[in-house]
C-alpha atoms as a PDB file:
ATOM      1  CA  UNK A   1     266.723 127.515  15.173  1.00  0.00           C
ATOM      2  CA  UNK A   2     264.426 127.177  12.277  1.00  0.00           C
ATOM      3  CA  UNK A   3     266.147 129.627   9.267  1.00  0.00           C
ATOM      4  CA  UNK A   4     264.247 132.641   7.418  1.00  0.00           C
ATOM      5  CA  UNK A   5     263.074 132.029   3.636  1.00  0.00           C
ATOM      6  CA  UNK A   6     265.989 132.408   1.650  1.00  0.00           C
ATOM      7  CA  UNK A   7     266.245 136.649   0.640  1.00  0.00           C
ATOM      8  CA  UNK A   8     266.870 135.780  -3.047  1.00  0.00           C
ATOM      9  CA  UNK A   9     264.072 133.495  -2.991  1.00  0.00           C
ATOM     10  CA  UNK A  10     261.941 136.037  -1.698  1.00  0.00           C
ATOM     11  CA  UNK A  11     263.042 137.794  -4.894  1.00  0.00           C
ATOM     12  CA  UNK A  12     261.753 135.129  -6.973  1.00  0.00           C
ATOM     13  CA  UNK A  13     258.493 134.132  -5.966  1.00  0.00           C
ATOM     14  CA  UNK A  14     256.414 136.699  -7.008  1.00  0.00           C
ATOM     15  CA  UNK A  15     258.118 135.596 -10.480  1.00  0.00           C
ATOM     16  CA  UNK A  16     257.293 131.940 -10.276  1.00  0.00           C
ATOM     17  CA  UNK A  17     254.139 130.152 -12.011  1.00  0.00           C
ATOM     18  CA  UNK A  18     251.020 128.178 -10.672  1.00  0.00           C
ATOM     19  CA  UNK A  19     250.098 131.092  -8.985  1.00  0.00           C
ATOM     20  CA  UNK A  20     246.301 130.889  -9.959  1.00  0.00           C
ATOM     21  CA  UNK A  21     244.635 127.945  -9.702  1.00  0.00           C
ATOM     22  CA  UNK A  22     241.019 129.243  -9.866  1.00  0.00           C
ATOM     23  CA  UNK A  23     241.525 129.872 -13.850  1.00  0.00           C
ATOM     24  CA  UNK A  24     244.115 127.780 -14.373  1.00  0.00           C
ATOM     25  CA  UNK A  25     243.740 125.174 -17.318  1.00  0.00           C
ATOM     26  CA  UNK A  26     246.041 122.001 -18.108  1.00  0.00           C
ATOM     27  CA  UNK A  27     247.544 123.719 -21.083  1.00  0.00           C
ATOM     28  CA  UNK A  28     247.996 127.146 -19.099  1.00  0.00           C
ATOM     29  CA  UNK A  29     249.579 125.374 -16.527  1.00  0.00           C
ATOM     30  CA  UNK A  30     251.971 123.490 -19.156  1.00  0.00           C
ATOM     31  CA  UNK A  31     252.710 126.452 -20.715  1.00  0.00           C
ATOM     32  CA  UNK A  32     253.749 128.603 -17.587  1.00  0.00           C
ATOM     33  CA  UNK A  33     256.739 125.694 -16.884  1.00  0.00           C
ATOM     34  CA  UNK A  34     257.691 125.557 -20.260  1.00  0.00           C
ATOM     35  CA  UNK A  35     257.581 129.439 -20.434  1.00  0.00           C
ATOM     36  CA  UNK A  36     259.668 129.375 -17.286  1.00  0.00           C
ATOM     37  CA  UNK A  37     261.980 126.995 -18.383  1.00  0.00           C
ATOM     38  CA  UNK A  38     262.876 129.204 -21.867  1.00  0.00           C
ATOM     39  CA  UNK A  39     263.412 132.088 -19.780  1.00  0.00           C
ATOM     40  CA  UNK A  40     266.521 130.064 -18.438  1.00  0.00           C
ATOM     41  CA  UNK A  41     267.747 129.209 -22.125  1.00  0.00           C
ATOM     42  CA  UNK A  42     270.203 132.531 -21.950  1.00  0.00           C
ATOM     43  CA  UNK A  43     272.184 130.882 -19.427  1.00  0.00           C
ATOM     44  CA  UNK A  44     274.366 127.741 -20.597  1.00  0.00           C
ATOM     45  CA  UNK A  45     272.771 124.671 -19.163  1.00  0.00           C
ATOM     46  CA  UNK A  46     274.965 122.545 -16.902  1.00  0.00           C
ATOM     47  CA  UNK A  47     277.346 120.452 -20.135  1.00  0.00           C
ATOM     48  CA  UNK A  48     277.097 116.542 -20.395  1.00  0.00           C
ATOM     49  CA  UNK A  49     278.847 114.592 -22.945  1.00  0.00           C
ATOM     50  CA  UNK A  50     275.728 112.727 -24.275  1.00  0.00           C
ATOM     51  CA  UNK A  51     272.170 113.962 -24.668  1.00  0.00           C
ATOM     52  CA  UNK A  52     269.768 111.800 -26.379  1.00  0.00           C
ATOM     53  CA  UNK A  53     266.498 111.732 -27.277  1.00  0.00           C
ATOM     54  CA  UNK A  54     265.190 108.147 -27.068  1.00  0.00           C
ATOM     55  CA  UNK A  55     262.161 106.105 -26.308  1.00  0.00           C
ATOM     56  CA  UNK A  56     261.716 103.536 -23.580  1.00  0.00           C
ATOM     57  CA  UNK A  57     258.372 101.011 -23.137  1.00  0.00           C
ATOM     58  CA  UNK A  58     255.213 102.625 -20.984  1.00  0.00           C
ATOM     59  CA  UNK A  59     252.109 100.820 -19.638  1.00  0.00           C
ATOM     60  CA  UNK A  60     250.204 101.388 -23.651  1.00  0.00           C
ATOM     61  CA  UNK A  61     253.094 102.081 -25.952  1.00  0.00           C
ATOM     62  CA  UNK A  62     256.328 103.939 -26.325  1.00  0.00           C
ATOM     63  CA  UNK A  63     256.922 106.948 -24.329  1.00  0.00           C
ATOM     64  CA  UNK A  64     259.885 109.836 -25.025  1.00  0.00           C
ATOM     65  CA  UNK A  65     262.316 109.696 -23.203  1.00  0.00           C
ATOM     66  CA  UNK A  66     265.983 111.789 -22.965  1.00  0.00           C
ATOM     67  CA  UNK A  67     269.250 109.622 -22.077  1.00  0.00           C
ATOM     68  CA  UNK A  68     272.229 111.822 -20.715  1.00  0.00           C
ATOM     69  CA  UNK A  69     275.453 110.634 -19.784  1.00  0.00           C
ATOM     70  CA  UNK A  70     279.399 111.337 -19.294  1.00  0.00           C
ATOM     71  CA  UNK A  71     281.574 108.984 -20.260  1.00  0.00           C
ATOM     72  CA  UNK A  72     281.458 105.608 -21.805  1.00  0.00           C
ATOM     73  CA  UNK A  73     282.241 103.204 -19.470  1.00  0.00           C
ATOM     74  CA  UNK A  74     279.825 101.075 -17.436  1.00  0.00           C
ATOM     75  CA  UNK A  75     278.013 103.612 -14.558  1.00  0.00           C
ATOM     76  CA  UNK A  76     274.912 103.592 -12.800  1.00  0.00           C
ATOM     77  CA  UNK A  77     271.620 104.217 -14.136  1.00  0.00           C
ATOM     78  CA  UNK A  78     269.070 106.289 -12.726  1.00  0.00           C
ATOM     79  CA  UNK A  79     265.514 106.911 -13.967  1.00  0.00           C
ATOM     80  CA  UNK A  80     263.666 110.139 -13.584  1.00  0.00           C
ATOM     81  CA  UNK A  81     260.372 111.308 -13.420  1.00  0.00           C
ATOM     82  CA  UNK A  82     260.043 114.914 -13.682  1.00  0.00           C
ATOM     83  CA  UNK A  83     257.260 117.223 -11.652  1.00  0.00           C
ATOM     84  CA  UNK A  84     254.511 119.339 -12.437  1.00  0.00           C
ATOM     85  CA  UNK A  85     251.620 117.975 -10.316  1.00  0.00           C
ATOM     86  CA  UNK A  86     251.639 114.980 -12.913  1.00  0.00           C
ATOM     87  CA  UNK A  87     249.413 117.697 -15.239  1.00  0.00           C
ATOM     88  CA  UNK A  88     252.896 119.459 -16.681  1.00  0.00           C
ATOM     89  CA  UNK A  89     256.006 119.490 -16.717  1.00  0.00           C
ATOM     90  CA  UNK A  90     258.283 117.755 -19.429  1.00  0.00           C
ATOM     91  CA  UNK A  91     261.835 116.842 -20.840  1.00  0.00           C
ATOM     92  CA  UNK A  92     262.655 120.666 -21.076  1.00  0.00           C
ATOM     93  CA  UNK A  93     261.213 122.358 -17.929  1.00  0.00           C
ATOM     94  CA  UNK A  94     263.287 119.252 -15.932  1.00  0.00           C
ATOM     95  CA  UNK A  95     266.620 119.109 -18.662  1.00  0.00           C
ATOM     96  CA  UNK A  96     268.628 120.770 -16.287  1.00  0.00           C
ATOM     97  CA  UNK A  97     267.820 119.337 -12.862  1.00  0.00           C
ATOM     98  CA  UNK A  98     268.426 115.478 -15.286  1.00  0.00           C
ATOM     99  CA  UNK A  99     272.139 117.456 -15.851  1.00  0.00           C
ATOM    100  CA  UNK A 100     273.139 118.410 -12.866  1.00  0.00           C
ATOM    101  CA  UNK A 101     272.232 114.556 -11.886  1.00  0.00           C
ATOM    102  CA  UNK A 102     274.698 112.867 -14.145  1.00  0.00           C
ATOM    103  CA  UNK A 103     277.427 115.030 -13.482  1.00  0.00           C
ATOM    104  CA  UNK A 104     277.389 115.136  -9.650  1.00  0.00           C
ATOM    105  CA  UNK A 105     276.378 111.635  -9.273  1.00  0.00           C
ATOM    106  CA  UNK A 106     278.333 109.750 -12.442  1.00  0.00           C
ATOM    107  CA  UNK A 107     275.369 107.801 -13.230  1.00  0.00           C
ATOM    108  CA  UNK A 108     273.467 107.507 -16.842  1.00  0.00           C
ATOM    109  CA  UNK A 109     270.236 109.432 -16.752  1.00  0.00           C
ATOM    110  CA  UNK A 110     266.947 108.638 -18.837  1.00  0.00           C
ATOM    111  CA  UNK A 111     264.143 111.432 -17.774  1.00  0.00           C
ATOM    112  CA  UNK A 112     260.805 110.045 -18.699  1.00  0.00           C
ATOM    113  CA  UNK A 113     257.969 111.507 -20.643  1.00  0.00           C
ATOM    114  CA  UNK A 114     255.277 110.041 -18.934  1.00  0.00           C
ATOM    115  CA  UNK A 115     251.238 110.403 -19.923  1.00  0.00           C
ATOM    116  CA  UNK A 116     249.708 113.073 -17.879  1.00  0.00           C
ATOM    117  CA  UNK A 117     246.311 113.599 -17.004  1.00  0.00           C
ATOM    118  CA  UNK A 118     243.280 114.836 -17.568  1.00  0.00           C
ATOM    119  CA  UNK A 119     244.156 113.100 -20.961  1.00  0.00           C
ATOM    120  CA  UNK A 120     245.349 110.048 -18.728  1.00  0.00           C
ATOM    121  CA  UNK A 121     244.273 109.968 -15.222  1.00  0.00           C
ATOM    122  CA  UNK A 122     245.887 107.712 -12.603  1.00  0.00           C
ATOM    123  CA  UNK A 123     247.257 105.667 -12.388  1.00  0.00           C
ATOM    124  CA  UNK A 124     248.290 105.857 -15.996  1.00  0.00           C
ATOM    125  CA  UNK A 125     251.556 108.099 -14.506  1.00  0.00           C
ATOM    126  CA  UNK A 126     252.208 105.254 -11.784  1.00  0.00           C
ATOM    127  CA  UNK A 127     251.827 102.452 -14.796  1.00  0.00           C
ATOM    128  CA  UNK A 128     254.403 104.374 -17.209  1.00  0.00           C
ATOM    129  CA  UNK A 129     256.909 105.038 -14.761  1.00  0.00           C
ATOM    130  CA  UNK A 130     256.945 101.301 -13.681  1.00  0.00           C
ATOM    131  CA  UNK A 131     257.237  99.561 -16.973  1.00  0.00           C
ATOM    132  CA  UNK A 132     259.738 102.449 -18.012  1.00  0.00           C
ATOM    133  CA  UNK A 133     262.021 101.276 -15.386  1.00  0.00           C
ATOM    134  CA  UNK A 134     261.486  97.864 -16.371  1.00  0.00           C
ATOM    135  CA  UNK A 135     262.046  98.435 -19.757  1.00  0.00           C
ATOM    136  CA  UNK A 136     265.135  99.899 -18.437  1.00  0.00           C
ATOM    137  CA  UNK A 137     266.577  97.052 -16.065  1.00  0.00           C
ATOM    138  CA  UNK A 138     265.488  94.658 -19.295  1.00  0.00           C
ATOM    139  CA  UNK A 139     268.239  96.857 -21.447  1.00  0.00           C
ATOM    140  CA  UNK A 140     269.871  98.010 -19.047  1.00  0.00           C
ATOM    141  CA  UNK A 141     273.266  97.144 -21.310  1.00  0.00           C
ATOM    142  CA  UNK A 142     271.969 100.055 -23.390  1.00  0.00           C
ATOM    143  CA  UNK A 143     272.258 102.471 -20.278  1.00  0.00           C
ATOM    144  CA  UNK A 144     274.596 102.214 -17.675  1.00  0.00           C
ATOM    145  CA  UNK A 145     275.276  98.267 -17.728  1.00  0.00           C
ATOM    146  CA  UNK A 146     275.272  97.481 -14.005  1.00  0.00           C
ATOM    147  CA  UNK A 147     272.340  95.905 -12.694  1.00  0.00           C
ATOM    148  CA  UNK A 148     273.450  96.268  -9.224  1.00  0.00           C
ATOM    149  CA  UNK A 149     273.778 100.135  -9.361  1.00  0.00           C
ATOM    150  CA  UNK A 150     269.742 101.269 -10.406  1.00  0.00           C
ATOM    151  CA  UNK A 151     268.186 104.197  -8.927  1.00  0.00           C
ATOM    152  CA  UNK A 152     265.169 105.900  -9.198  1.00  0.00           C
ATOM    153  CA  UNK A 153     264.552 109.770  -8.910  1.00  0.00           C
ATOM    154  CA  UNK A 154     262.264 112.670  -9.117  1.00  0.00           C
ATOM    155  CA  UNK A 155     260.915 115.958  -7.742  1.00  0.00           C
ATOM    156  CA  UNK A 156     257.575 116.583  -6.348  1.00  0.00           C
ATOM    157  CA  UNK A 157     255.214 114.145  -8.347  1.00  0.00           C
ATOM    158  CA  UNK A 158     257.898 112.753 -10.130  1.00  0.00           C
ATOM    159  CA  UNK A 159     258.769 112.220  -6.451  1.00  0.00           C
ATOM    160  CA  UNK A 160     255.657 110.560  -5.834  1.00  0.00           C
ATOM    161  CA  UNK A 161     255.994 108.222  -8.634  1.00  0.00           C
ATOM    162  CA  UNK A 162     259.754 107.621  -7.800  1.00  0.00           C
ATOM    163  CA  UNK A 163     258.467 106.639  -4.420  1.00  0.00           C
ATOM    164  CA  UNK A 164     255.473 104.458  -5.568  1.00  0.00           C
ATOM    165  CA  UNK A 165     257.821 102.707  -8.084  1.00  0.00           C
ATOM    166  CA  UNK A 166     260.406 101.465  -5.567  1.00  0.00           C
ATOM    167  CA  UNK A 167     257.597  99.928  -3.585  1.00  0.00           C
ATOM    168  CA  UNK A 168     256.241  98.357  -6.792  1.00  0.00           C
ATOM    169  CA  UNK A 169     260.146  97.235  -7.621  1.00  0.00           C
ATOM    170  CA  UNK A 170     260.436  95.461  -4.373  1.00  0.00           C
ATOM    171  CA  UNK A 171     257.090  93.464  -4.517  1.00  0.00           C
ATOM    172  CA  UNK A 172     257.762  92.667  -8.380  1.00  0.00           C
ATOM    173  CA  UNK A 173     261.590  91.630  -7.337  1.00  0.00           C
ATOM    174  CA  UNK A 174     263.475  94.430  -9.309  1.00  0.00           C
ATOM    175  CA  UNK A 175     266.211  95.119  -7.332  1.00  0.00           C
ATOM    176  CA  UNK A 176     267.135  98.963  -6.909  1.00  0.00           C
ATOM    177  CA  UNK A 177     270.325 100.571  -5.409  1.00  0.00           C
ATOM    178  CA  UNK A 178     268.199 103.504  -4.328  1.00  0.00           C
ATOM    179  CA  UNK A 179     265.414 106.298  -4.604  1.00  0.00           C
ATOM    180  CA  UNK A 180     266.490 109.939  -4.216  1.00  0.00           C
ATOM    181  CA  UNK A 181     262.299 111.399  -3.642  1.00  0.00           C
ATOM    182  CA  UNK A 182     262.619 115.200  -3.694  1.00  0.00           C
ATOM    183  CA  UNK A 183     259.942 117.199  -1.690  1.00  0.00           C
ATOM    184  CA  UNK A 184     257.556 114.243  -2.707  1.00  0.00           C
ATOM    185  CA  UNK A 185     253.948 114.046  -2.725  1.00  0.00           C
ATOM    186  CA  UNK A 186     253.214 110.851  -0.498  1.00  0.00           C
ATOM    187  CA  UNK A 187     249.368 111.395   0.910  1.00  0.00           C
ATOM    188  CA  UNK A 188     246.693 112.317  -1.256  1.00  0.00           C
ATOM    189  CA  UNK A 189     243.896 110.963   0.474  1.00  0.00           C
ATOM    190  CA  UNK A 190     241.266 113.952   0.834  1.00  0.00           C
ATOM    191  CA  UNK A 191     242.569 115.458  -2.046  1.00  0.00           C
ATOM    192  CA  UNK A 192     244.545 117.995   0.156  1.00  0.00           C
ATOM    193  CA  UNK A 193     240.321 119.686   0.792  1.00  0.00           C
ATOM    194  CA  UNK A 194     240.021 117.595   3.648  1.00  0.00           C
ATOM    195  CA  UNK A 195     240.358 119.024   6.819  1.00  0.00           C
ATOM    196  CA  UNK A 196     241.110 116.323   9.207  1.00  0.00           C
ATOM    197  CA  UNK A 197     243.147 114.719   6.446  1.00  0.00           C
ATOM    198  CA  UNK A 198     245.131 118.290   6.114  1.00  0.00           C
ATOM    199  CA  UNK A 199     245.268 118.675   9.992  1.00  0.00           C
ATOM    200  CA  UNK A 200     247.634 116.041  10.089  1.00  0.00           C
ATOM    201  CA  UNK A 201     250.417 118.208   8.112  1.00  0.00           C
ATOM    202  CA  UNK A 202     250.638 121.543   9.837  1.00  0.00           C
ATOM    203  CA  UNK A 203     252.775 122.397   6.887  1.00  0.00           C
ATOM    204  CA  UNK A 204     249.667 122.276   4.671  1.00  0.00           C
ATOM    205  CA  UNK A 205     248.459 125.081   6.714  1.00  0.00           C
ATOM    206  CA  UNK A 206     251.592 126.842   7.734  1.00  0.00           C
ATOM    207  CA  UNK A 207     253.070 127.054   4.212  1.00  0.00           C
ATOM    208  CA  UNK A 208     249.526 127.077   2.489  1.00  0.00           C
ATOM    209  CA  UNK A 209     250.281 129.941   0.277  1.00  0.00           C
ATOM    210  CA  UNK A 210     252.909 132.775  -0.503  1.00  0.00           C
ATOM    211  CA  UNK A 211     255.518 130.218  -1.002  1.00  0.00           C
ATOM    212  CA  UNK A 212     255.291 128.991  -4.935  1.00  0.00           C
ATOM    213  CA  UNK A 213     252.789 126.055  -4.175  1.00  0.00           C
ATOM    214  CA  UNK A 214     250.225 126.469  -2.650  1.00  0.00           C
ATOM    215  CA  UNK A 215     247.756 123.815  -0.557  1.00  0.00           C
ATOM    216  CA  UNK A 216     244.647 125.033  -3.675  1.00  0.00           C
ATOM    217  CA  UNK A 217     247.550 124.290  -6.036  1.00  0.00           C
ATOM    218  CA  UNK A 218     247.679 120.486  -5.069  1.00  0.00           C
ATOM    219  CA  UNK A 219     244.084 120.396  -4.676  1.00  0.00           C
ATOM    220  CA  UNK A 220     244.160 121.496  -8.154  1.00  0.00           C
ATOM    221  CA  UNK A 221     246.722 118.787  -9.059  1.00  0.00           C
ATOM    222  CA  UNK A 222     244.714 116.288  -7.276  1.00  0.00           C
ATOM    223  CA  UNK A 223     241.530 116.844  -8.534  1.00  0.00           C
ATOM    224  CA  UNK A 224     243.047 116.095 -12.230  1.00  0.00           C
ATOM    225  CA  UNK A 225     245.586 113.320 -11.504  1.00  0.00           C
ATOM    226  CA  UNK A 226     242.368 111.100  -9.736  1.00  0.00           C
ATOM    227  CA  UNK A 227     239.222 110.498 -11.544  1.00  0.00           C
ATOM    228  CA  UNK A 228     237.519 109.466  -8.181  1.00  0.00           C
ATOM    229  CA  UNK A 229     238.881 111.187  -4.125  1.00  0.00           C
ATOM    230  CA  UNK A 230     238.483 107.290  -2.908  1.00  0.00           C
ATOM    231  CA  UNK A 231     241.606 106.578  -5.525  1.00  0.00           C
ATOM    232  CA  UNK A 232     243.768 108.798  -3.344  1.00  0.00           C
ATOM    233  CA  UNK A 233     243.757 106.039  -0.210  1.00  0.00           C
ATOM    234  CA  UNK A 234     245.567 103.615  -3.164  1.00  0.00           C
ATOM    235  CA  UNK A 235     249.035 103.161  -2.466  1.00  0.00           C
ATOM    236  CA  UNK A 236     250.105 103.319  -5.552  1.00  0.00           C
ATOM    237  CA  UNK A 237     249.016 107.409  -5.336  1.00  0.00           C
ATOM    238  CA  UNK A 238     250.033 107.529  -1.632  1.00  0.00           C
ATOM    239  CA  UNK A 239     253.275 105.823  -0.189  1.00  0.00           C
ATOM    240  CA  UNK A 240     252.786 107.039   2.761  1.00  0.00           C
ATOM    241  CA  UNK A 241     249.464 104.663   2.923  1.00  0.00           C
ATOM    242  CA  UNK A 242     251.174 101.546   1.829  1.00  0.00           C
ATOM    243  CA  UNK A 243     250.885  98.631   4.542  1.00  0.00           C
ATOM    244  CA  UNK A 244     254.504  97.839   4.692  1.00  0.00           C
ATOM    245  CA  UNK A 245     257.527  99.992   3.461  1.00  0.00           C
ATOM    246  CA  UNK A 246     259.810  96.790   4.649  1.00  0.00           C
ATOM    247  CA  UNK A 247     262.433  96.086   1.968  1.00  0.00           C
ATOM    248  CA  UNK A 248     262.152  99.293  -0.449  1.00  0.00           C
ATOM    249  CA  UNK A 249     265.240 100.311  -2.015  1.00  0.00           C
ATOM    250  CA  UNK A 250     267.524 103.129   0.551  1.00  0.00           C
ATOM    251  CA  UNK A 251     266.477 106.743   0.048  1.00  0.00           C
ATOM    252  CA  UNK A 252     267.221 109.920   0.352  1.00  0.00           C
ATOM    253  CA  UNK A 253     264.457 112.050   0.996  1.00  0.00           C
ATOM    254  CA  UNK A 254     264.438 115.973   0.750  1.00  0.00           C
ATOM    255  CA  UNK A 255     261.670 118.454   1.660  1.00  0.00           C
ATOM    256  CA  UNK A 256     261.442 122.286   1.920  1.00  0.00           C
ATOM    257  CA  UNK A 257     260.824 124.314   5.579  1.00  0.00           C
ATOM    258  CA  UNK A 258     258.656 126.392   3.237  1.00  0.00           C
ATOM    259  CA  UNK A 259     256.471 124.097   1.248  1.00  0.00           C
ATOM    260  CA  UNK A 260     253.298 122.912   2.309  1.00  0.00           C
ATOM    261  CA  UNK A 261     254.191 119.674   1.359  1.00  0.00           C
ATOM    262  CA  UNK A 262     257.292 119.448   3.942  1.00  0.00           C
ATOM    263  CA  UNK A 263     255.256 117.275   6.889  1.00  0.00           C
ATOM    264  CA  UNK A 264     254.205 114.480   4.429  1.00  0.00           C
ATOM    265  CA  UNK A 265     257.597 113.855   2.796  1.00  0.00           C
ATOM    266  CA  UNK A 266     259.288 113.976   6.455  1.00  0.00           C
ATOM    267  CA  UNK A 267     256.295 111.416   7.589  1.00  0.00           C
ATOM    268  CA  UNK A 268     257.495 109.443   4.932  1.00  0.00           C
ATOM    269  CA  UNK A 269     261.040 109.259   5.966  1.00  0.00           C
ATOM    270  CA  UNK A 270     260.080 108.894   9.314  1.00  0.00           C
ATOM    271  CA  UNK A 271     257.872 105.956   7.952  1.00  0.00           C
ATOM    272  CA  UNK A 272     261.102 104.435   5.858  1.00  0.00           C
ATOM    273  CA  UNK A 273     263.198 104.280   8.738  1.00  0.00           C
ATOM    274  CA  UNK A 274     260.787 102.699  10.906  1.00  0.00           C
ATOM    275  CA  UNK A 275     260.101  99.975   8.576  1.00  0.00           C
ATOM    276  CA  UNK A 276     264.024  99.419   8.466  1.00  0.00           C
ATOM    277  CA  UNK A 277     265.047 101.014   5.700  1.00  0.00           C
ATOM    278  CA  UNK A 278     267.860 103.259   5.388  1.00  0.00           C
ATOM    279  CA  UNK A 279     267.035 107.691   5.169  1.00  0.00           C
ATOM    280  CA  UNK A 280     268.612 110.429   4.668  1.00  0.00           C
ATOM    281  CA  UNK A 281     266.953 113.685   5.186  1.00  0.00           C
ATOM    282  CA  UNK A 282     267.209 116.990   4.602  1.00  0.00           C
ATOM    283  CA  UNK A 283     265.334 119.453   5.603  1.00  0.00           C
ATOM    284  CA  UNK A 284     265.681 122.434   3.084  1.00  0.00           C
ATOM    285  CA  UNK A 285     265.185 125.164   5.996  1.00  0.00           C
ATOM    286  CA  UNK A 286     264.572 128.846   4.127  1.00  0.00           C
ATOM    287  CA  UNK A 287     264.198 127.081   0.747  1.00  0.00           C
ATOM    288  CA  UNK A 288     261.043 126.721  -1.100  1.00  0.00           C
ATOM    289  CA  UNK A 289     258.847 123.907  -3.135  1.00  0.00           C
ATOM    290  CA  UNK A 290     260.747 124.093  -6.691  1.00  0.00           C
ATOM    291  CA  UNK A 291     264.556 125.140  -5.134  1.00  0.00           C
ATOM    292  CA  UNK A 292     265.938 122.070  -7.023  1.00  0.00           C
ATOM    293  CA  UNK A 293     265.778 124.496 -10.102  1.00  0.00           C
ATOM    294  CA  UNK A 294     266.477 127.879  -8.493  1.00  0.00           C
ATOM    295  CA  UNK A 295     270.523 126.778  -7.728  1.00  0.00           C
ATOM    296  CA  UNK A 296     271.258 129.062 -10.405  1.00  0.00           C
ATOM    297  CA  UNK A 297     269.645 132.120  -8.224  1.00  0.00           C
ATOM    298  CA  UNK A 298     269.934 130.996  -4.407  1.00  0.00           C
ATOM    299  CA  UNK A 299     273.293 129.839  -2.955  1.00  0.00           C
ATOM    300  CA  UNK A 300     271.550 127.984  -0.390  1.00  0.00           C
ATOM    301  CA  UNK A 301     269.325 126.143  -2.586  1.00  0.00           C
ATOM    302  CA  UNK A 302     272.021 124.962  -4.919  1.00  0.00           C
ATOM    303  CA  UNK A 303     273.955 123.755  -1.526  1.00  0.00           C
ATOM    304  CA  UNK A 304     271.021 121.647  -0.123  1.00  0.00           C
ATOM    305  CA  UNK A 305     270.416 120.263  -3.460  1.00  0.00           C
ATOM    306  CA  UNK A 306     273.638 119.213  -4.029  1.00  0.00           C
ATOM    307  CA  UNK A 307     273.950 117.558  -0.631  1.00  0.00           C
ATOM    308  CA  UNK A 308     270.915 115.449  -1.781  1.00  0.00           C
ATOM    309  CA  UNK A 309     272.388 114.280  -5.066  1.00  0.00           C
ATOM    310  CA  UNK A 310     275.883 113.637  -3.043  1.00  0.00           C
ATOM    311  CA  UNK A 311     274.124 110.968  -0.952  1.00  0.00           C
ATOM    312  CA  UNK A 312     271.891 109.859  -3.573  1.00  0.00           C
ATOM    313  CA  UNK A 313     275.869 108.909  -5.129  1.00  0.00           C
ATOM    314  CA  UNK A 314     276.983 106.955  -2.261  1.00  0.00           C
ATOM    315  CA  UNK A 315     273.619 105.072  -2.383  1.00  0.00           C
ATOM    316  CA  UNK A 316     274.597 104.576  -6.323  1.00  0.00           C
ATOM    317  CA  UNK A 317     278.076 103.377  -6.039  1.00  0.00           C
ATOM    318  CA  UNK A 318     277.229 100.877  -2.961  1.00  0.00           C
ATOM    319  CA  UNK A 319     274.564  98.837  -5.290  1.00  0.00           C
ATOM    320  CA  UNK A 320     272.735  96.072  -3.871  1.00  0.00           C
END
């Protein structure tokens, strides 16, 4: 039996950004997660013995970057790519989602600050995230120092890059442990306005609004990540539409029950484990788009999240 939403979710909701995406602007949309974010600063985040701000190599220059780690001694290394519909988001609305990471998986942590359109349209987010993680693997002596134990990671479009990454890491030959992809983006073709594209996710219409995101919000997104619809049928954009998932790095994949989002991310699971490559899913049932950050409020979102990151470990410690 499918659960309710969450009650202290519920709460929360009405509290949450994005909510208007017929005036929303870039740098209102940025400003609502970063807004969201300092509203948290009263509570202690989640302590790490290391944070530092660094820089690693993108696809046209340096991009920031934030290294966090316990411990000195050699660990895995994960790279992250934070969410916000690839328009916003940033080192500080994801600081504490990149803490809870190191300590409940052991590994060393770099969060990447990647370019973000309408400034840079896609794929310049794709592009960054890939030569970040190569820059990464090329140094990796001045992360976590074990090539066999690389992972990538990320929430929502962050999960979409994550995703899109491992694929380009297989075909390119860098060799990662895994890819934890939470409640990823994986089909963009139609821009989430199509409606034979969108009738193939009943969640797009079952969760397409009061639940955080909504289905205009990613048509929102969409619109600013692509310069041209056609771009969404890329692979590179959309996992899900890759011809052959054969040989990608294990993953974990989460999604939400409440998230209109949920039916791709399961597709692509579904897809991963028909092309032989080791899932695990979980479902988030009563939890919502976002709960990664709400463990702090909701009980049951900080459980499902941390069941993620716990497998996400094993995948870490087994290396390739």
């Amino acid at each position: 039996m499918v659960l309710p939403l969450d009650p202290v979710i519920a709460n929360i909701i009405p509290l949450l950004p994005l909510r208007e995406p017929a005036t929303m602007t870039p740098q209102s949309c940025r400003e609502s997660l970063r807004a969201l974010a300092e509203a948290r600063k009263a509570v202690p985040p989640p302590p790490v013995d290391v944070v530092s701000d660094v820089e690693v190599q993108g696809a046209a220059g340096k991009l920031g970057a934030r290294l966090y780690r316990n411990g000195t001694g050699k660990a895995p290394t994960v790279i992250f790519f934070h969410g916000g519909g690839w328009v916003a988001g940033d080192l500080e609305t994801h600081d504490r989602q990149a803490r809870n990471l190191v300590i409940e998986t052991g590994a060393v942590v770099i969060s990447v600050d990647y370019r973000q359109p309408p400034e840079t349209r896609f794929p310049g987010a794709f592009e960054d995230a890939f030569a970040a993680i190569r820059d990464v693997v090329a140094r990796i002596a001045d992360f976590g120092g074990d090539l066999a134990r690389v992972g990538v990671a990320g929430d929502s479009a962050g999960g979409n890059l994550a995703a899109a990454t491992a694929l380009a890491c297989r075909d390119a030959g860098v060799k990662l442990a895994a890819q934890l992809l939470v409640y990823p983006v994986t089909d963009v073709v139609g821009s989430f306005a199509d409606a034979a594209e969108n009738a193939k996710f009943p969640s797009r219409a079952e969760n397409a609004e009061g639940y955080f995101l909504t289905r205009e919000t990613m048509q929102w997104f969409a619109g600013h990540y692509l310069a041209d619809k056609a771009q969404g049928a890329d692979w590179r954009v959309s996992p899900l539409r890759a011809k052959s998932l054969a040989g990608v790095a294990p993953a974990v994949v989460t999604t939400a029950w409440f998230d209109p989002l949920r039916d791709e991310g399961h597709a692509y699971a579904k897809a991963l484990q028909a092309a032989g490559v080791p899932v695990t899913y979980h479902t988030g049932e009563g939890l919502i788009h976002g709960y990664f950050g709400l463990g702090e409020a909701s009980e049951a979102a900080r459980a499902e999240a941390e069941r993620a990151r716990a497998d996400f470990k094993v995948l870490l410690e087994r290396g390739v």
